[in-house]
Protein backbone atom coordinates (compact mmCIF):
# COMPACT_ATOMS: atom_id res chain seq x y z
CA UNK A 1 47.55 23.45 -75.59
CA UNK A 2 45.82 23.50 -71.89
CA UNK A 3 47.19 26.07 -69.63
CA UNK A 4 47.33 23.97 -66.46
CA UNK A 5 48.29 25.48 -63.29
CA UNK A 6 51.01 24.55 -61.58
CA UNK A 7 50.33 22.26 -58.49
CA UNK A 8 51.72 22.88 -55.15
CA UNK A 9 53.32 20.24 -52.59
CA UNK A 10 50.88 20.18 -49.34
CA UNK A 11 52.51 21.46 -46.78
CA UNK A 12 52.78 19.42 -42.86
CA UNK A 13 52.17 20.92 -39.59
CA UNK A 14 54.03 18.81 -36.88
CA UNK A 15 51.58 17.19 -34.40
CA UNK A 16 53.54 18.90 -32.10
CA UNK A 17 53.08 22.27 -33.26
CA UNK A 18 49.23 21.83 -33.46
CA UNK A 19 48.86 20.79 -29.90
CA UNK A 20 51.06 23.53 -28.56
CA UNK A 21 48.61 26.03 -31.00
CA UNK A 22 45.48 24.67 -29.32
CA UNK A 23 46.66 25.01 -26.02
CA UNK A 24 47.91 28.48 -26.51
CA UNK A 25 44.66 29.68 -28.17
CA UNK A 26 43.02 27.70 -24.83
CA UNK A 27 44.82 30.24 -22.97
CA UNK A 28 44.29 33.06 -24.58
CA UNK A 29 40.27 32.53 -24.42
CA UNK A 30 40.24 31.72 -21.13
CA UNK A 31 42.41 34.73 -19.99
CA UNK A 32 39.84 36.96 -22.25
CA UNK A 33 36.82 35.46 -20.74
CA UNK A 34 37.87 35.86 -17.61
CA UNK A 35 38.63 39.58 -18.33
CA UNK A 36 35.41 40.15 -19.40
CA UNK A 37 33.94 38.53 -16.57
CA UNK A 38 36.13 40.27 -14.50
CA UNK A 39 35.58 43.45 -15.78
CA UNK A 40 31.72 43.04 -16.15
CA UNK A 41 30.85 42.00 -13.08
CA UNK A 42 33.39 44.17 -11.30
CA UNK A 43 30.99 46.76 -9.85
CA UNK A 44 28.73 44.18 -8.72
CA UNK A 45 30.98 42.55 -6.68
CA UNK A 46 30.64 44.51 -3.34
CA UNK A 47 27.48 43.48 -3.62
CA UNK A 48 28.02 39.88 -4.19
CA UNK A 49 30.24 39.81 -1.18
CA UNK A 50 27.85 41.20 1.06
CA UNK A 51 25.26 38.85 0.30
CA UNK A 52 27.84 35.90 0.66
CA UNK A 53 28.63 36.90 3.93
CA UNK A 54 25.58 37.09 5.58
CA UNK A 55 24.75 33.92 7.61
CA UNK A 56 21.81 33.20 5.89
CA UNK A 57 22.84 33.68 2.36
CA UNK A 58 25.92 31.90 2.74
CA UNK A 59 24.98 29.12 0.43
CA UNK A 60 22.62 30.92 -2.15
CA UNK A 61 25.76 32.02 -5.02
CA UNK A 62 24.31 34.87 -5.58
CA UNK A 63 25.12 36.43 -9.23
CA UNK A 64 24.37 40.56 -9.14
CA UNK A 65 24.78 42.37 -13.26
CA UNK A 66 22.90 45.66 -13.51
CA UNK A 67 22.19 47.75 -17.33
CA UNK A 68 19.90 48.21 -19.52
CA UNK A 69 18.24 45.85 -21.68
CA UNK A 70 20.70 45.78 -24.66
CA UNK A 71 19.54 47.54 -27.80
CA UNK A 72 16.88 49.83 -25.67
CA UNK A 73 17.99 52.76 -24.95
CA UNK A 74 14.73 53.92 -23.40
CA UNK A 75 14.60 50.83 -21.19
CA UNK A 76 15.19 51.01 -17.31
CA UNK A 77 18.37 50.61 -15.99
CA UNK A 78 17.64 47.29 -14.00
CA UNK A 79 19.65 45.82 -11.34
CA UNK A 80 20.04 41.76 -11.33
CA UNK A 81 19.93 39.57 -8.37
CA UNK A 82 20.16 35.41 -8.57
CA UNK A 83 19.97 33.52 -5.89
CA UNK A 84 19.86 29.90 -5.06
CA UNK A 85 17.44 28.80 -2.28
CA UNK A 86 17.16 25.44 -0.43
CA UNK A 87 13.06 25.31 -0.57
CA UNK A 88 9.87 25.99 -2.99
CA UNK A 89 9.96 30.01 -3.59
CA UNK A 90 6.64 29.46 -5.23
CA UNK A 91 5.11 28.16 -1.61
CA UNK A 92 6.77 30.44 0.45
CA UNK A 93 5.65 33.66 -0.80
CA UNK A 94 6.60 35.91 2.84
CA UNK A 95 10.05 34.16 3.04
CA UNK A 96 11.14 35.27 -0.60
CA UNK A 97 9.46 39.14 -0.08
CA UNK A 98 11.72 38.94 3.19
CA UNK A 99 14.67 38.15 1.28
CA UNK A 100 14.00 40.58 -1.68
CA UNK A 101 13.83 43.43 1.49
CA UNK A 102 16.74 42.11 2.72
CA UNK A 103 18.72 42.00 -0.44
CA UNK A 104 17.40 45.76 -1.33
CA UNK A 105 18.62 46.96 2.35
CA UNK A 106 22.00 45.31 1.38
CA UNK A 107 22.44 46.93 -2.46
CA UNK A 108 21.74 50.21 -0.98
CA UNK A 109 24.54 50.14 1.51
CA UNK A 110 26.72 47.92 -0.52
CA UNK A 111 26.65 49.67 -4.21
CA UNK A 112 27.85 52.86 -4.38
CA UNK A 113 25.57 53.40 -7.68
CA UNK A 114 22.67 52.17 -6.48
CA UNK A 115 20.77 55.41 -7.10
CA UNK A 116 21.33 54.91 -10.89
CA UNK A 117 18.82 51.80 -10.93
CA UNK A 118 15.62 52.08 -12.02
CA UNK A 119 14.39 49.07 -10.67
CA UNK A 120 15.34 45.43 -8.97
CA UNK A 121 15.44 42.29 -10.39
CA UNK A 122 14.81 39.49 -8.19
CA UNK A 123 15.50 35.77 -9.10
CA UNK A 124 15.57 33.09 -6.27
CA UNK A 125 15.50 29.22 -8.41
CA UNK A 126 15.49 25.94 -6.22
CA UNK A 127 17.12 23.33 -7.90
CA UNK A 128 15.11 20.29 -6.62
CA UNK A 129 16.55 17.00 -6.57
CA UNK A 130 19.27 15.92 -9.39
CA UNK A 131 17.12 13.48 -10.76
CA UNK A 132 14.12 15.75 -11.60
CA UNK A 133 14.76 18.11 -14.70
CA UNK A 134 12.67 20.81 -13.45
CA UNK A 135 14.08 23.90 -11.17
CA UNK A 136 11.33 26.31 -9.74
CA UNK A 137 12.21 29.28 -9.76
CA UNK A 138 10.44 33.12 -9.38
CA UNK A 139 11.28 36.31 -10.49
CA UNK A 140 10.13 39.57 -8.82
CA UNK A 141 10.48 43.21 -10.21
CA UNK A 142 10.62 46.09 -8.10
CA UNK A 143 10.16 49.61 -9.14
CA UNK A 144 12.91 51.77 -7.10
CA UNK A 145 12.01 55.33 -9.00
């Protein structure tokens, strides 16, 4: 004779019950991303704010992250600034190294651990119209040590 196991009745989840679980675990990732966030960008922030409230940044959502590339330990500790501007950084050449002044005046009164950065990342991108796929964008680095 064949040993045959013994077969099991499926069990049902409740529509109900699913949809409740997927909104709860919807939750639950969104309240840990934005921790993260939160807590990763925290000492940034000051910065961020700064650069918001100046007249003529007001528009550019700026995004400021600092570290070291990850997995190089010997790397330099780099600080991060994005900014959005409303015109060709590639063609404008004294506007953007008058901004990237600018910004550097502002982290060094602004970030209390400025002096740990090794040197400055500056992005400026200029997202031309909608209907072009394209954004121009430039990145500067600045050695502060």
């Amino acid at each position: 004779m064949t040993d045959r196991p013994e077969t099991t009745e499926p069990v049902f989840i409740s529509g109900k019950l699913v949809v409740v679980g997927m909104f709860a675990f919807a939750a639950v990732m969104t309240g840990l991303m934005w921790f993260y966030w939160k807590m990763n960008l925290a000492p940034f922030l000051p910065l961020q704010q700064v650069i918001v409230a100046t007249e003529e940044f007001s528009e550019s959502r700026p995004v400021v992250e600092g570290g070291r590339a990850k997995g190089q330990d010997n790397a330099p500790n780099t600080l991060r600034v994005t900014m959005k501007v409303d015109y060709d950084p590639i063609e404008n050449e004294d506007r953007v190294i008058a901004i990237e002044q600018k910004v550097l005046e502002l982290a060094k009164t602004s970030l209390p651990q400025f002096e740990e950065y090794d040197q400055l990342e500056f992005n400026l991108y200029w997202p031309k119209q909608e209907t072009e796929l394209k954004p121009i964008a430039i990145q500067r680095m600045t050695q502060l040590k």
